[in-house]
Protein backbone atom coordinates (compact mmCIF):
# COMPACT_ATOMS: atom_id res chain seq x y z
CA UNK A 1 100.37 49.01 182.97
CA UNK A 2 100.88 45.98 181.09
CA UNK A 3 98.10 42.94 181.75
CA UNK A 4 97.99 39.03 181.34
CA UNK A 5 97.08 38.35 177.65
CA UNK A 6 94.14 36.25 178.32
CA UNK A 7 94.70 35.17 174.70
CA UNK A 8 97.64 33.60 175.13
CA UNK A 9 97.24 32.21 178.68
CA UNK A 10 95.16 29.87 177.14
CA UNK A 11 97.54 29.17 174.07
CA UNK A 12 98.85 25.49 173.84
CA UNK A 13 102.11 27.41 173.06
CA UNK A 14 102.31 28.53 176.57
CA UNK A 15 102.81 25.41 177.69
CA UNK A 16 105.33 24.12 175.40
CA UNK A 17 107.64 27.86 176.00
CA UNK A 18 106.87 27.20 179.80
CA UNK A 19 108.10 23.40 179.08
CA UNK A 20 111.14 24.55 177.22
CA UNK A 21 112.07 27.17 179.53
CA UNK A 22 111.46 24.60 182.41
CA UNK A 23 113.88 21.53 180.90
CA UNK A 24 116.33 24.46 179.83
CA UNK A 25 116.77 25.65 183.24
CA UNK A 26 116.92 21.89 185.01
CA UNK A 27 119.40 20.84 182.26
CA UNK A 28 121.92 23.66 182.66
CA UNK A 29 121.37 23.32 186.38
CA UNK A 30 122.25 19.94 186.62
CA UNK A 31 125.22 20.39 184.05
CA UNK A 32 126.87 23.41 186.49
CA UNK A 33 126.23 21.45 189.75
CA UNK A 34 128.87 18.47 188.47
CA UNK A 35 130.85 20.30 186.73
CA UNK A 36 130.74 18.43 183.60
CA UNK A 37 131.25 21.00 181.03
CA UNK A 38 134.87 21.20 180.28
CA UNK A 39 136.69 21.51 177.09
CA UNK A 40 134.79 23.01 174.19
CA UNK A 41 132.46 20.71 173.49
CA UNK A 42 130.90 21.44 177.01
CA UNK A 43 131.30 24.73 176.85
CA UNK A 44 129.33 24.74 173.69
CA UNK A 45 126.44 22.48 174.96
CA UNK A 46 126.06 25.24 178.14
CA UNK A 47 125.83 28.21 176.16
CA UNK A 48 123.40 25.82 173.73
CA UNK A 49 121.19 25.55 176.77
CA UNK A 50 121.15 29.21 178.46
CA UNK A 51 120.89 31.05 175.26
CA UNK A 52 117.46 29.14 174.83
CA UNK A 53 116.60 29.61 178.71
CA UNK A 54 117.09 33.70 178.22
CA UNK A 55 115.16 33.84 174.81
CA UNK A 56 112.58 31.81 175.83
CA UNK A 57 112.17 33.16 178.80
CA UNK A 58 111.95 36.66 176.82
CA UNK A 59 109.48 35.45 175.06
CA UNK A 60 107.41 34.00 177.25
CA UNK A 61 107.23 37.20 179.15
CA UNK A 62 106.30 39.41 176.10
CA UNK A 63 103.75 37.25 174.85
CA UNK A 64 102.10 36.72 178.90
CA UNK A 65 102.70 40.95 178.98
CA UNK A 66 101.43 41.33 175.63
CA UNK A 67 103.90 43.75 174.61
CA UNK A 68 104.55 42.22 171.26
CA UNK A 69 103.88 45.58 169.35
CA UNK A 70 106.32 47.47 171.66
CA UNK A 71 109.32 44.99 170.31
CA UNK A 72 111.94 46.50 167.72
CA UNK A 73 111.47 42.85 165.45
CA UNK A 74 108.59 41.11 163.91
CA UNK A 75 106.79 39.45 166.02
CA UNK A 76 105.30 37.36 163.76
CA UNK A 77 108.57 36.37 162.59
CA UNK A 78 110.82 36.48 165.78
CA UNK A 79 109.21 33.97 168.03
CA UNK A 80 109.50 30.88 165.43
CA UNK A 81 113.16 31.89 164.15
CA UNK A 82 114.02 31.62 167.73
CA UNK A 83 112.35 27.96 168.82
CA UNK A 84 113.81 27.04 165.51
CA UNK A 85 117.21 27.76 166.32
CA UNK A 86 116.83 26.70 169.99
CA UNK A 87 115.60 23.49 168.61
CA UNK A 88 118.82 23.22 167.02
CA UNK A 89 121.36 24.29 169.27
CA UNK A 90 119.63 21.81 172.20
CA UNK A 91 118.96 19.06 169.18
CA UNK A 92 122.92 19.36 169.12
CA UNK A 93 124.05 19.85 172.51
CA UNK A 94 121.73 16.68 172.96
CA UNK A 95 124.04 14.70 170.73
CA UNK A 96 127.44 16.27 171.54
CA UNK A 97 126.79 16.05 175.89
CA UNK A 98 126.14 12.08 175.85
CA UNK A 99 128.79 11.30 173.68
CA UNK A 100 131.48 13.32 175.13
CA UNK A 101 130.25 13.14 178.79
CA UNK A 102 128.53 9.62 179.64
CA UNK A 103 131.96 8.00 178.99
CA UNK A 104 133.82 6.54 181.81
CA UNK A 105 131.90 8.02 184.11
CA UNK A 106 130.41 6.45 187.47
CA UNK A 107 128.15 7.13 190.82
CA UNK A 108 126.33 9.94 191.42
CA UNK A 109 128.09 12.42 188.85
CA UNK A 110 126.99 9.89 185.94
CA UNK A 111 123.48 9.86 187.16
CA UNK A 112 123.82 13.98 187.25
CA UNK A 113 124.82 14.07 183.54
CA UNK A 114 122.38 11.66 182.53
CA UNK A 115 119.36 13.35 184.13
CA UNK A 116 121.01 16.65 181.81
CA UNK A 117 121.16 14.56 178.29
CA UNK A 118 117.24 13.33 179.11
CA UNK A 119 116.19 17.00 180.32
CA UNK A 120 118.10 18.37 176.89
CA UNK A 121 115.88 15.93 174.59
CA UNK A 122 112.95 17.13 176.17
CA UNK A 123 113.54 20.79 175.88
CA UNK A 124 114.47 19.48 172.15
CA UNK A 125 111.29 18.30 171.80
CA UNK A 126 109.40 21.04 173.36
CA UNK A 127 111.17 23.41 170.77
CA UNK A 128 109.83 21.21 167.98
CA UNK A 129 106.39 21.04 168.81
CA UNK A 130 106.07 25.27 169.62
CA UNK A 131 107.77 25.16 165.84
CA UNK A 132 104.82 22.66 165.05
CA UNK A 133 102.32 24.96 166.73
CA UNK A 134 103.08 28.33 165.19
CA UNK A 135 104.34 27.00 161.33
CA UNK A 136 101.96 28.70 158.66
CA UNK A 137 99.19 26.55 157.69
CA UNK A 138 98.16 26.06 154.15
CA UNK A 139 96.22 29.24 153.20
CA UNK A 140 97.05 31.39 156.25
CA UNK A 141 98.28 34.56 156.57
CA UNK A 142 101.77 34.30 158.14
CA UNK A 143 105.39 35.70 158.81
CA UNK A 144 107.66 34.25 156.11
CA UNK A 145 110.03 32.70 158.97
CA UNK A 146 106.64 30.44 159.84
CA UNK A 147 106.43 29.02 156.29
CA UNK A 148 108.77 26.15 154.84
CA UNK A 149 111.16 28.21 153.24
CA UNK A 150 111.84 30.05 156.08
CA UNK A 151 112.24 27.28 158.37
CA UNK A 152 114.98 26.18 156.10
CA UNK A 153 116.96 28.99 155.93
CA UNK A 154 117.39 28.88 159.64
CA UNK A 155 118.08 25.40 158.94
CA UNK A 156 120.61 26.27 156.59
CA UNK A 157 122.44 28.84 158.91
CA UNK A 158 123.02 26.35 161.42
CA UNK A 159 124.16 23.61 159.19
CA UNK A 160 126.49 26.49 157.61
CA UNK A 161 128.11 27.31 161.04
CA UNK A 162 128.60 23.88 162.07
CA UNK A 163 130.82 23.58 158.18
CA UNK A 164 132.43 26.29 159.45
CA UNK A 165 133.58 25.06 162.88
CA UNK A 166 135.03 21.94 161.24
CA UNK A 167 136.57 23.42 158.75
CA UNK A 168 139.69 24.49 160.68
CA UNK A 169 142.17 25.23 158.23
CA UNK A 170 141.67 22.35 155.81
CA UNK A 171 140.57 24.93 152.27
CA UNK A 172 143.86 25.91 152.14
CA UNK A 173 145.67 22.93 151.20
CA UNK A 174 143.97 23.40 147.22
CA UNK A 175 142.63 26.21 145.52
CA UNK A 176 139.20 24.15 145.14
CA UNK A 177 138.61 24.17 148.44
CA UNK A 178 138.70 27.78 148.74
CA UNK A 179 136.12 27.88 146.53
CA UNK A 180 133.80 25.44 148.60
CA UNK A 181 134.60 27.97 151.46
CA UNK A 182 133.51 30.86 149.14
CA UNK A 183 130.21 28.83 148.11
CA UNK A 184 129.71 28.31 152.79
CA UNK A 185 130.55 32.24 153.11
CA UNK A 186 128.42 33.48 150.21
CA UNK A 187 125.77 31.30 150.92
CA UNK A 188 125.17 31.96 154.98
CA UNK A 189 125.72 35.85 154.13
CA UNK A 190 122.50 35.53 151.77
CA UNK A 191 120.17 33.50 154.32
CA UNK A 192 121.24 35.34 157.46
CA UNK A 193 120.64 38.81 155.90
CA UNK A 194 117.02 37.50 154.53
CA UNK A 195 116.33 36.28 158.35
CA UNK A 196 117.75 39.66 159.27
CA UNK A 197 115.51 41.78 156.83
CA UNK A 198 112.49 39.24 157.82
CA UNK A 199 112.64 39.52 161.47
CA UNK A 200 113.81 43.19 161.14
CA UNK A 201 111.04 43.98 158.97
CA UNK A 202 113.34 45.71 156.47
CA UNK A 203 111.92 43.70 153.38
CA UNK A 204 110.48 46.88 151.97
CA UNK A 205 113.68 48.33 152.02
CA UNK A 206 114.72 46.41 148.43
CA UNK A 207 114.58 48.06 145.31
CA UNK A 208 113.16 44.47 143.66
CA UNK A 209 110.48 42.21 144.73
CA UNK A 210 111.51 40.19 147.85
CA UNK A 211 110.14 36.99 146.65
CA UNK A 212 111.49 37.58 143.02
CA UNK A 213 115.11 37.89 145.03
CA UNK A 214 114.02 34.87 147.25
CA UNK A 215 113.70 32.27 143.98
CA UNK A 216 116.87 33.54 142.25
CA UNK A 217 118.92 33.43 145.78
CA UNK A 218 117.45 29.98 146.31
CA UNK A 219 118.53 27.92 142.68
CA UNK A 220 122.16 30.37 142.56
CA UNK A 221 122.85 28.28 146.16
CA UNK A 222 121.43 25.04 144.85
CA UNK A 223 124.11 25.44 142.29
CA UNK A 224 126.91 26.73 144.45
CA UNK A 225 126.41 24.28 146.34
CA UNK A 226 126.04 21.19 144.25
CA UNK A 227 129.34 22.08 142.95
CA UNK A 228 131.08 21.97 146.68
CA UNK A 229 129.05 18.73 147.68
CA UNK A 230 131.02 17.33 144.72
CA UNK A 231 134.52 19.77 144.52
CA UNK A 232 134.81 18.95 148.54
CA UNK A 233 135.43 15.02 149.02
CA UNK A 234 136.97 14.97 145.41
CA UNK A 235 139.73 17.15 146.42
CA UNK A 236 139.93 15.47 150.18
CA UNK A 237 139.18 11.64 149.19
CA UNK A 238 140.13 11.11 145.89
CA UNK A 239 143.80 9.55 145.84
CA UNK A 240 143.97 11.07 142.66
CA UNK A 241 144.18 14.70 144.78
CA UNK A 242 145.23 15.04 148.56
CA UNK A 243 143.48 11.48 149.66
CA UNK A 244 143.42 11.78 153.37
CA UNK A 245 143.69 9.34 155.36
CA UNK A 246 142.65 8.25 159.09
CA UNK A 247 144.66 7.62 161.54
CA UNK A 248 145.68 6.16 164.83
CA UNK A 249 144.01 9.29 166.49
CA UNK A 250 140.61 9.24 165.43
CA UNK A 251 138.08 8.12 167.70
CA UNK A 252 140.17 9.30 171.07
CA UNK A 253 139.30 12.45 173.04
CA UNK A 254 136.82 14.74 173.08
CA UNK A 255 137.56 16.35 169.91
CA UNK A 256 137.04 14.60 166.29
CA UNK A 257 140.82 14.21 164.01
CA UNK A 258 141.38 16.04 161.06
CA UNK A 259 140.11 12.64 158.59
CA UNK A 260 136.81 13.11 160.80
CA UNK A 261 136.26 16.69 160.64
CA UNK A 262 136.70 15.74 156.40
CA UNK A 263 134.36 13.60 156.46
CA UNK A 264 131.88 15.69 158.66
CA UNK A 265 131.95 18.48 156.66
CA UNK A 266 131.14 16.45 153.53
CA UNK A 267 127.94 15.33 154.82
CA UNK A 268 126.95 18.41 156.20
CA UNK A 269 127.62 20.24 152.33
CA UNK A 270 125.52 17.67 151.08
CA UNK A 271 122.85 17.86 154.07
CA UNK A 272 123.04 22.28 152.88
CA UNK A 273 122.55 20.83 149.42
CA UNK A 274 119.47 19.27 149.65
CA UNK A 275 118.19 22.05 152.37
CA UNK A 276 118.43 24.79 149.72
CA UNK A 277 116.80 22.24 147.33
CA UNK A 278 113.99 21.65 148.96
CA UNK A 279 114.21 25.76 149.67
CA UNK A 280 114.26 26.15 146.03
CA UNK A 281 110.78 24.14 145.47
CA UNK A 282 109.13 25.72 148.36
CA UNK A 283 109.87 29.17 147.16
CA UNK A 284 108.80 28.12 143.43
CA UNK A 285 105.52 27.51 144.75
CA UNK A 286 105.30 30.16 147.71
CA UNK A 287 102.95 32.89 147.90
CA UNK A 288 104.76 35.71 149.32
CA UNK A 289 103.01 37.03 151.94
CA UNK A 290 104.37 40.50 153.09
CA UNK A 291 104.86 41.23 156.43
């Protein structure tokens, strides 16, 4: 019968998932009792906020059970990809829900969604510090999703699938922007299947060295995409090429215009850019650990 790891009850990182799991819960709570998720954009912050309530609270439970070597995944992988990505998704849903949601607004049901955008930044920050807490440390033996490299390919999946939901249909109004889509598709193919193999503990599976595969994945995207951060506003901006332009409908709604979705995507290729370059260093200098 499965016991209370006394290990872990102890663990500072049983606070921070109990934390996480507790601002989670109030925030999505608050956000269903108004009603103040409409349109996509709330949609999007909800399911931000109860896919990190369920996996933490999975978590939490394995780790209290101790039934980490019972789990189909990594354990010493899994844990920190997740808090990663729930960082994320609340770090954004803690953007998008004040912006879209605090305008306009008045009495009781403003107070309601402003109590959810202050409980979102604090599961945000309770995501950050478990990341904090379980990161490798310099000269420990670790998954590779705890060490730098790692982090940032779960950094660079996110920012990928963010390109991709403003991206619309916009690559096919010139052949060079096709090819800044193939450099997004290629690119998040490669870093979710090393997450995959990581947390699946399938690295042993290659027929090459993992971290020899690592360092060549890591400078053939820093060169994919240094060539989309500069193909991509060329081909948009330039008035030499297509040159949009903004107009009278940006900046109403709840949804960014076409000019702003553009412009969004260009920082976010250049954001990818310097993820995979700082990727590139770290796995330069990384010590493979196998796992």
């Amino acid at each position: 019968m499965p016991v209370i790891s006394p290990t872990f009850s102890s663990s500072p990182l049983l606070y921070v998932r109990l934390a996480a799991v507790l601002f989670t819960c109030v925030t999505f709570s608050l956000v269903v009792h108004c009603g103040a998720y409409g349109g996509r954009s709330g949609d999007w912050c909800l399911f931000c906020w109860c896919f990190s309530f369920a996996g933490s609270l999975v978590v939490l439970l394995v780790e209290l059970l101790g039934l980490q070597s019972r789990t189909p995944v990594s354990w010493r992988n899994f844990p920190i990809t997740f808090a990663t990505y729930a960082a994320l998704f609340c770090l954004s849903a803690s953007i998008i829900y004040p912006l879209y949601f605090l305008k306009g607004q008045h009495g009781s049901d403003r107070d309601y969604r402003i109590a959810a955008s202050v409980f979102s930044c604090l599961a945000t920050l309770a995501y950050m510090a478990e990341v904090s807490l379980s990161r490798a440390r310099p000269g420990e033996v670790a998954g590779y999703m705890a060490t730098a490299p790692g982090l940032l390919k779960v950094c660079e999946t996110f920012v990928a699938c963010v390109i991709f939901v403003f991206l619309d249909q916009s690559y096919e109004r010139h052949g060079a922007l096709k090819w800044c889509l193939a450099v997004y598709c290629v690119c998040f193919i490669l870093s979710a299947a090393v997450i995959v193999l990581c947390v699946g503990e399938c690295t042993g599976w290659l027929p090459f060295p993992f971290n020899r595969f690592l360092s060549a994945y890591a400078l053939l995207a820093v060169l994919l995409y240094g060539t989309a951060t500069i193909i991509w506003p060329v081909f948009n901006f330039d008035s030499n090429h297509l040159a949009t332009r903004r107009d009278s409908s940006c900046g109403q709604g709840h949804t960014l215009c076409f000019w702003e979705k553009l412009v969004a995507v260009s920082a976010l290729t250049g954001l990818n850019f310097l993820l995979y370059l700082a990727d590139l260093v770290y796995s330069a200098r990384l010590v493979f650990i196998k796992v």
